[in-house]
Protein backbone atom coordinates (compact mmCIF):
# COMPACT_ATOMS: atom_id res chain seq x y z
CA UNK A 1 0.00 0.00 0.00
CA UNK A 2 2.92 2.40 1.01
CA UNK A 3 4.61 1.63 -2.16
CA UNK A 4 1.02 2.43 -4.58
CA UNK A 5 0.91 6.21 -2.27
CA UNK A 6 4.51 6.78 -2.93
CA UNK A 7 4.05 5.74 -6.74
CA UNK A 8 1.29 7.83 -6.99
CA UNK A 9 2.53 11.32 -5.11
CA UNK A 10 5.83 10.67 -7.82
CA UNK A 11 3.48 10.54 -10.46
CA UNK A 12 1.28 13.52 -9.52
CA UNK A 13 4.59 15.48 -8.77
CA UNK A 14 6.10 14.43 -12.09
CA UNK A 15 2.44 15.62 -13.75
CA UNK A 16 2.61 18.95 -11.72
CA UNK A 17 6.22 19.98 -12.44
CA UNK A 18 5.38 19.28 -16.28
CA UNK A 19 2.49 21.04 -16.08
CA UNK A 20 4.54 24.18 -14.87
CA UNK A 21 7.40 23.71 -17.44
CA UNK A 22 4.69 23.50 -20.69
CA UNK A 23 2.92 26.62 -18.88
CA UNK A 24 5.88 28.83 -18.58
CA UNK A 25 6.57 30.88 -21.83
CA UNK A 26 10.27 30.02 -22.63
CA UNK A 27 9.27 26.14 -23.15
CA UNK A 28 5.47 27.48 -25.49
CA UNK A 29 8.31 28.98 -27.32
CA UNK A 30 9.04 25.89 -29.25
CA UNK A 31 5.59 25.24 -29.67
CA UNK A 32 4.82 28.39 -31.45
CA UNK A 33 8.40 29.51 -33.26
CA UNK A 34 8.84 32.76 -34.79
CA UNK A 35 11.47 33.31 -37.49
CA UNK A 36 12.53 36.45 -39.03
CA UNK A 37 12.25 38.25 -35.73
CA UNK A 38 13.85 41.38 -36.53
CA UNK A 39 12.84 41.77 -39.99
CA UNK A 40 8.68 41.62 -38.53
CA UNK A 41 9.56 44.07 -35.59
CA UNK A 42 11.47 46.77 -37.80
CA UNK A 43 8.57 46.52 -40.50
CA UNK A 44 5.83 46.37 -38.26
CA UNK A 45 6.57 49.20 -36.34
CA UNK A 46 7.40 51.30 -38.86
CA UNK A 47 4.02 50.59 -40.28
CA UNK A 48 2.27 51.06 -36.70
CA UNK A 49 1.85 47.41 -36.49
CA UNK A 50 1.93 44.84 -33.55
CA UNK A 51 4.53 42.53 -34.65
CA UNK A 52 3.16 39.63 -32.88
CA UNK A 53 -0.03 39.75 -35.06
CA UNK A 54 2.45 39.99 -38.21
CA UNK A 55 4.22 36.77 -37.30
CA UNK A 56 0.73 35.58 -36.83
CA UNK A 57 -0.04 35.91 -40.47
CA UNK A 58 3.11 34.83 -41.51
CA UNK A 59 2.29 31.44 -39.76
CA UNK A 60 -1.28 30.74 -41.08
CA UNK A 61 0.00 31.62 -44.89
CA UNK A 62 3.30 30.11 -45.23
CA UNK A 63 4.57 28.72 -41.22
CA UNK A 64 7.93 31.18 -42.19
CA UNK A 65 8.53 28.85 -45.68
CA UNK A 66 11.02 31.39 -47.57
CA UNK A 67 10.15 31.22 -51.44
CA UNK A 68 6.72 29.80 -51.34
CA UNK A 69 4.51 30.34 -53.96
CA UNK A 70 1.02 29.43 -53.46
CA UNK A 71 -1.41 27.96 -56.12
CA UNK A 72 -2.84 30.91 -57.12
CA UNK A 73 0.14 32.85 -57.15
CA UNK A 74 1.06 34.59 -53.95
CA UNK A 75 4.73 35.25 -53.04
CA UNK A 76 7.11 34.89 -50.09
CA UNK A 77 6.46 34.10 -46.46
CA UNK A 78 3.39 36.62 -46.31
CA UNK A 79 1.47 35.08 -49.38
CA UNK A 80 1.39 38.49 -51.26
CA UNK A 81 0.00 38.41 -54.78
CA UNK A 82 1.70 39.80 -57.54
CA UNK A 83 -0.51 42.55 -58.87
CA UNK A 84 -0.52 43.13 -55.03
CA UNK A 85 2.98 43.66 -54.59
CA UNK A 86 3.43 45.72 -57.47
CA UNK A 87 1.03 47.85 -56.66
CA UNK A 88 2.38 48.43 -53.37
CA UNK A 89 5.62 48.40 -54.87
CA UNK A 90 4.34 51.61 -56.98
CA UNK A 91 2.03 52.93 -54.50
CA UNK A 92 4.97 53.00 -51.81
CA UNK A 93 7.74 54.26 -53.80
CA UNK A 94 10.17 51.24 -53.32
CA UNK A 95 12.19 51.99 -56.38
CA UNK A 96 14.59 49.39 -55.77
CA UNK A 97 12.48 46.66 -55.34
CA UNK A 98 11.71 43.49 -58.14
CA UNK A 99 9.28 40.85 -57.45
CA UNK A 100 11.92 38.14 -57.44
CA UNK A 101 13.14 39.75 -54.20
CA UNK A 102 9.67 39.96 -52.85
CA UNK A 103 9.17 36.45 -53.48
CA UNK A 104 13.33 34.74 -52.04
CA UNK A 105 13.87 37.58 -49.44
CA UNK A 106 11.42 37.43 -46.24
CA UNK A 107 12.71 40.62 -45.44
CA UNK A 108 11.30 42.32 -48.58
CA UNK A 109 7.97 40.03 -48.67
CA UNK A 110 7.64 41.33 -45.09
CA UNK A 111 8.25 45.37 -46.03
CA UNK A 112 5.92 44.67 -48.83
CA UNK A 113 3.24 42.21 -46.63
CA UNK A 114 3.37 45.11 -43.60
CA UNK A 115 3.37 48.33 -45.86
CA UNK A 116 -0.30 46.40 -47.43
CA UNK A 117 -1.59 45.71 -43.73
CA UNK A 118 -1.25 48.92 -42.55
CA UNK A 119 -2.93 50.45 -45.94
CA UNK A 120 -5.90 47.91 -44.88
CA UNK A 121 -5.70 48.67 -40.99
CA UNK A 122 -6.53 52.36 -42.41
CA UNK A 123 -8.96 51.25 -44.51
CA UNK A 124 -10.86 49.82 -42.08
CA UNK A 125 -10.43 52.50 -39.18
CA UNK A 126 -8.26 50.07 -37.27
CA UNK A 127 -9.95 46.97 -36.71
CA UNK A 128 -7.56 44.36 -36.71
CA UNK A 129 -10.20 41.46 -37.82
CA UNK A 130 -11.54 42.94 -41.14
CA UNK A 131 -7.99 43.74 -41.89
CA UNK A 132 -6.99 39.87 -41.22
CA UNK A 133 -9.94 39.17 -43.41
CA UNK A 134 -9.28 41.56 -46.42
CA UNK A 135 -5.78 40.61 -46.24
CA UNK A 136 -7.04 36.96 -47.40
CA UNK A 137 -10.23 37.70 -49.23
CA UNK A 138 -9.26 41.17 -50.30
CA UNK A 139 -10.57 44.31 -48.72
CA UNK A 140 -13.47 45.06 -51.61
CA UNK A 141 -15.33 41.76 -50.63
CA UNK A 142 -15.02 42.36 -46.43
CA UNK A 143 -16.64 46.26 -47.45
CA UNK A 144 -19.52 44.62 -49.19
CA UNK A 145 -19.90 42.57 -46.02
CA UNK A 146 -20.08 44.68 -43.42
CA UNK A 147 -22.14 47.23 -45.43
CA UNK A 148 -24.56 44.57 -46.58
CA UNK A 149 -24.44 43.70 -43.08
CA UNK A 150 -23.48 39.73 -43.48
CA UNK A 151 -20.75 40.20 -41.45
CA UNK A 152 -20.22 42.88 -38.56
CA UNK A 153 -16.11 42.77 -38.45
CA UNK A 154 -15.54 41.51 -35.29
CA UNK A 155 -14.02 38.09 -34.56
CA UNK A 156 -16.85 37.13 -32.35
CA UNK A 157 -18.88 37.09 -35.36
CA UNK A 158 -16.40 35.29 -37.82
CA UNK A 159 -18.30 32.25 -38.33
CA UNK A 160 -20.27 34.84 -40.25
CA UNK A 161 -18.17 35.44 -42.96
CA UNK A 162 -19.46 34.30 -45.64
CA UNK A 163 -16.09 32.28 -47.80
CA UNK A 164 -15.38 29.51 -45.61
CA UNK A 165 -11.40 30.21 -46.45
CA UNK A 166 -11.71 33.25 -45.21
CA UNK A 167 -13.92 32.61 -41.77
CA UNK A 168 -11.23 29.87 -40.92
CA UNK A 169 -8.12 32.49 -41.78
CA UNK A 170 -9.03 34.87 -39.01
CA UNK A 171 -9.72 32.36 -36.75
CA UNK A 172 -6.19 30.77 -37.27
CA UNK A 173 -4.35 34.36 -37.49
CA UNK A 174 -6.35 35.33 -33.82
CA UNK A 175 -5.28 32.00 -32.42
CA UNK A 176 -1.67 32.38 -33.45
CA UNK A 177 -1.85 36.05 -32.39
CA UNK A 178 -3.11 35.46 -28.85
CA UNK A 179 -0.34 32.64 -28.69
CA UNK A 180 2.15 34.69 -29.08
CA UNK A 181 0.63 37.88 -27.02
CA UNK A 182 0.67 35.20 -24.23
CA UNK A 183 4.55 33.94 -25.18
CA UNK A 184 5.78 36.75 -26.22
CA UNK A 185 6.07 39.81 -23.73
CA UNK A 186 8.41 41.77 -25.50
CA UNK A 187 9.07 40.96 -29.12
């Protein structure tokens, strides 16, 4: 009987200590990685962004793959589609930029993939969620939404939104993004 007590205090004291270690931010770190750490905080603050919620996107469309190039065509670690980027490319006065670079260099997809967030965030008087969304389903659809009334912006309404791709992107990117607000105190 002594031995079962002892066997099971061990094993509760084994489950508690775990517990604490998978709790405490430092070990959730290797659950939820970021990469390109610098490049997201420069760009996103210089674009009035939290970073946390850019390496949020970055994880839904691409989990930090440098080069990828989706099946429709979207660029880099930030999923940015061509006419996009050039656009922006135009828009923002980046003289010096190609859309090879956009595509190989995360630190150009992310200047590009920040500079268009922000011009959405504006767009949409600064909520975060119908940016998320028109960043995936392009800010001309979320408008007719929320003006037709389908879909009120916030993410308590998301299962609202009426693409399916779209409804399940702003879930993932506020998942990821409270993740890392809980991980990731100062990024």
């Amino acid at each position: 009987m002594r031995w079962l007590r002892k066997k099971r205090v061990l094993l509760l004291l084994f489950i508690g200590f775990t517990g604490i270690l998978f709790l405490n931010s430092s070990w959730l770190s290797l659950f939820y990685p970021i990469q390109y750490k610098d490049e997201i905080r420069y760009h996103a603050e210089n674009n009035d962004l939290d970073p946390r919620l850019v390496a949020a996107i970055i994880r839904v469309e691409t989990n930090f793959k440098t080069g990828a190039v989706s099946k429709k065509g979207a660029l880099g670690v930030m999923q940015i589609m061509p006419d996009t980027a050039k656009w922006v490319i135009e828009k923002a006065k980046y003289t010096d930029v190609e859309l090879e670079r956009v595509k190989e260099e995360p630190a150009t997809n992310i200047e590009i993939g920040t500079w268009y967030l922000k011009y959405l965030f504006d767009q949409f008087d600064g909520n975060e969620i119908a940016m998320i969304a028109a960043y995936n389903a392009g800010p001309t659809n979320v408008k007719n939404w929320i003006k037709s009334g389908r879909w009120d912006g916030t993410l308590e309404a998301s299962k609202d939104i009426p693409f399916g791709e779209t409804r399940h992107y702003v879930q993932r990117v506020s998942h990821y993004f409270k993740q890392y607000s809980k991980i990731y105190d100062e990024f």
